[in-house]
C-alpha atoms as a PDB file:
ATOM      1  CA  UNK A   1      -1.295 -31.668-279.735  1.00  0.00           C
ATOM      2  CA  UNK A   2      -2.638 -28.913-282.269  1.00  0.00           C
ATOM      3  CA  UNK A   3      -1.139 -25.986-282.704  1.00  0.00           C
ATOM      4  CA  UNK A   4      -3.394 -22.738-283.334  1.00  0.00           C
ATOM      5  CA  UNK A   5      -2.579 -21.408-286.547  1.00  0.00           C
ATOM      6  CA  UNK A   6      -2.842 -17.327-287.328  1.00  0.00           C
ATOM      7  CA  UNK A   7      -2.209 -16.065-290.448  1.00  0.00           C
ATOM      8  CA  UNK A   8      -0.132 -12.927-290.725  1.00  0.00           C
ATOM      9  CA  UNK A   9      -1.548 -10.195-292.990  1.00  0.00           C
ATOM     10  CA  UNK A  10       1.269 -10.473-295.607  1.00  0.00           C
ATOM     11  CA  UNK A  11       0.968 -14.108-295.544  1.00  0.00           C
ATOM     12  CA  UNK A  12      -2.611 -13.598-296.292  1.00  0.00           C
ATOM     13  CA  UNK A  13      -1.549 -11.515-299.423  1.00  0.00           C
ATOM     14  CA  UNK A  14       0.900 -13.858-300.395  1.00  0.00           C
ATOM     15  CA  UNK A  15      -1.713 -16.414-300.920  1.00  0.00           C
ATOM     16  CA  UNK A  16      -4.569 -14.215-302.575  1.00  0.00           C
ATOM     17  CA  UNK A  17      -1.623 -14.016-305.416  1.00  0.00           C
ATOM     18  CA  UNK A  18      -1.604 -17.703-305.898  1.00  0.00           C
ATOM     19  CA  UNK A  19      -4.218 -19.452-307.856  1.00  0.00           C
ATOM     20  CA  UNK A  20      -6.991 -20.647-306.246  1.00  0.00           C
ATOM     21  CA  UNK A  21      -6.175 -24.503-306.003  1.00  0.00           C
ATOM     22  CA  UNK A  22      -2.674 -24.006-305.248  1.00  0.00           C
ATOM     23  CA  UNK A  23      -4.160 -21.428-302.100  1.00  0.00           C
ATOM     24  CA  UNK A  24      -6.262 -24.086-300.632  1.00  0.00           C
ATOM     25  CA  UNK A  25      -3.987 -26.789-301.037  1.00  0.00           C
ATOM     26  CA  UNK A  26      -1.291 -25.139-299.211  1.00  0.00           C
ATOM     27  CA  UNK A  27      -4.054 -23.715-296.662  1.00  0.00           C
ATOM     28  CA  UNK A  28      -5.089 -27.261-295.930  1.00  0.00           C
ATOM     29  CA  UNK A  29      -1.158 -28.812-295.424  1.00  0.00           C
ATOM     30  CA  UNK A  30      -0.552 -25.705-292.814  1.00  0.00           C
ATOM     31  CA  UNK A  31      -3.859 -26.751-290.888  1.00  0.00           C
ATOM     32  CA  UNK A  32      -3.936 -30.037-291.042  1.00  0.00           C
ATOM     33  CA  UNK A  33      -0.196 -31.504-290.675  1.00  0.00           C
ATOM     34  CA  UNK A  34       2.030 -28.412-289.907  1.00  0.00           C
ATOM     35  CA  UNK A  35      -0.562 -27.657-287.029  1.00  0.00           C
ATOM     36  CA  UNK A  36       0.469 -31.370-285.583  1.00  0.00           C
ATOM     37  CA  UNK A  37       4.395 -31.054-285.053  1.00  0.00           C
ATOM     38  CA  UNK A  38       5.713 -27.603-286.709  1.00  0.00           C
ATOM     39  CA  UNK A  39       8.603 -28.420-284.775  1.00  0.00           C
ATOM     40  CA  UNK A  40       9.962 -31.225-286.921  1.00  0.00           C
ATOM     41  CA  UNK A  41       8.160 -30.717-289.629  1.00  0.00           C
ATOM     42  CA  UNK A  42       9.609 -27.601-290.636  1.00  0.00           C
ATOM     43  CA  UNK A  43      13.128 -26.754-290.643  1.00  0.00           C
ATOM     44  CA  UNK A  44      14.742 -23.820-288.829  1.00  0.00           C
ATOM     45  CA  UNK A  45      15.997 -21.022-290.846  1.00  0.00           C
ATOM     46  CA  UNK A  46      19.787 -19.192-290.269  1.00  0.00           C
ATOM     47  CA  UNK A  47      21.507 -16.115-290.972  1.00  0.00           C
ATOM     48  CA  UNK A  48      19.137 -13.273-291.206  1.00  0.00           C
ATOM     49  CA  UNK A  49      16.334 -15.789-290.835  1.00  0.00           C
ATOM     50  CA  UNK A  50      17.259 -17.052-287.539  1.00  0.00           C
ATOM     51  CA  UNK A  51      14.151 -18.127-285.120  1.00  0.00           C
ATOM     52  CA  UNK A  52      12.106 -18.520-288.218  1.00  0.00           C
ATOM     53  CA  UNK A  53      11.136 -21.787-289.455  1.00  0.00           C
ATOM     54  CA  UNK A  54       9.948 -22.871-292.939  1.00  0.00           C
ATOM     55  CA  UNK A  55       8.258 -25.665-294.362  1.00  0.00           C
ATOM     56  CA  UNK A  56       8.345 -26.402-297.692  1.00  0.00           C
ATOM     57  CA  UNK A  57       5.334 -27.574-300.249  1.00  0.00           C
ATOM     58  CA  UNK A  58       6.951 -28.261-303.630  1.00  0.00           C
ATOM     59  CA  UNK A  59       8.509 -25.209-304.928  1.00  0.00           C
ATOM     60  CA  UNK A  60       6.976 -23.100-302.460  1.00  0.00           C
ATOM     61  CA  UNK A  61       7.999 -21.844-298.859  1.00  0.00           C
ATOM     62  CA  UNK A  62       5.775 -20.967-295.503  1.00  0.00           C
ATOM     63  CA  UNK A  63       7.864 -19.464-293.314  1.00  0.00           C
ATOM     64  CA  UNK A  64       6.513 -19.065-289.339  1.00  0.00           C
ATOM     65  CA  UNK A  65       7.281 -18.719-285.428  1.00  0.00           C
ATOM     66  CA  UNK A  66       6.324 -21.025-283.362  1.00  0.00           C
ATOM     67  CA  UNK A  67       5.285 -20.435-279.845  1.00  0.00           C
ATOM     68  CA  UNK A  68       5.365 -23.464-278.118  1.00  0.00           C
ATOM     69  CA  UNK A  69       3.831 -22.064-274.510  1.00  0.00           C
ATOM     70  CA  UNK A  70       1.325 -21.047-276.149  1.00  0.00           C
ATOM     71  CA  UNK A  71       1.113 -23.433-278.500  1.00  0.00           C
ATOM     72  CA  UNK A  72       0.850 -21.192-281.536  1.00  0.00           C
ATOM     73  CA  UNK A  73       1.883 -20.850-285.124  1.00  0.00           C
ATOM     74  CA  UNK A  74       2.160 -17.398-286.673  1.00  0.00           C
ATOM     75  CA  UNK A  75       2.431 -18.020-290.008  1.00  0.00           C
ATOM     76  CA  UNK A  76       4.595 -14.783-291.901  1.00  0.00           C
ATOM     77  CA  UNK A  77       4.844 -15.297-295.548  1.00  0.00           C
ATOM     78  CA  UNK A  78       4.248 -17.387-297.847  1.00  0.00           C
ATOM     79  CA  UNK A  79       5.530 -17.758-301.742  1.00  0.00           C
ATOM     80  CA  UNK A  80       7.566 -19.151-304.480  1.00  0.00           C
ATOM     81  CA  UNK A  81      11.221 -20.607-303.493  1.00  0.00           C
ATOM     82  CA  UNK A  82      12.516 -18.237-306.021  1.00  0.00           C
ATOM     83  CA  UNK A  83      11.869 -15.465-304.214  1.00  0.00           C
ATOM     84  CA  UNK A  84      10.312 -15.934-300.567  1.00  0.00           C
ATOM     85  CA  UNK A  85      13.690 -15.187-298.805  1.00  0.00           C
ATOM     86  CA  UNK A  86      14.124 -12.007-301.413  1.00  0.00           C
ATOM     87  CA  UNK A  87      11.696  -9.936-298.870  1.00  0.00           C
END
């Protein structure tokens, strides 16, 4: 099963920052594996994070929901390790 994938506005910012190779690469991981099993592909987040999940693409972070009845990934923000959890 494929999950629907929508793109938060900030998340959408986050990614106009990054250059243009890097964007689509990560924009192509989301849709094409994340989409398949977000679940246990990602890992879930604690503390002030909790119910988020992120999944991680060398040294940078997507963090998203996932709403499994609907079968739906929203996905938040998106950035550098350094400082995605900063926000």
């Amino acid at each position: 099963m494929t999950y629907k994938i929508i793109w938060h506005e900030e998340a959408i910012k986050d990614l106009k920052k990054l250059d243009k190779p890097l964007r689509n690469k990560i924009f192509e991981r989301v849709t094409g594996y994340l989409a398949e099993d977000p679940s246990n592909i990602g890992k879930p987040l604690t503390g002030n994070f909790a119910g988020l999940h992120r999944y991680r693409y060398g040294d940078y972070r997507i963090i998203y929901t996932i709403d499994i009845s609907e079968e739906k990934i929203t996905i938040l923000e998106a950035g550098h390790r350094k400082n995605i959890y900063d926000r």
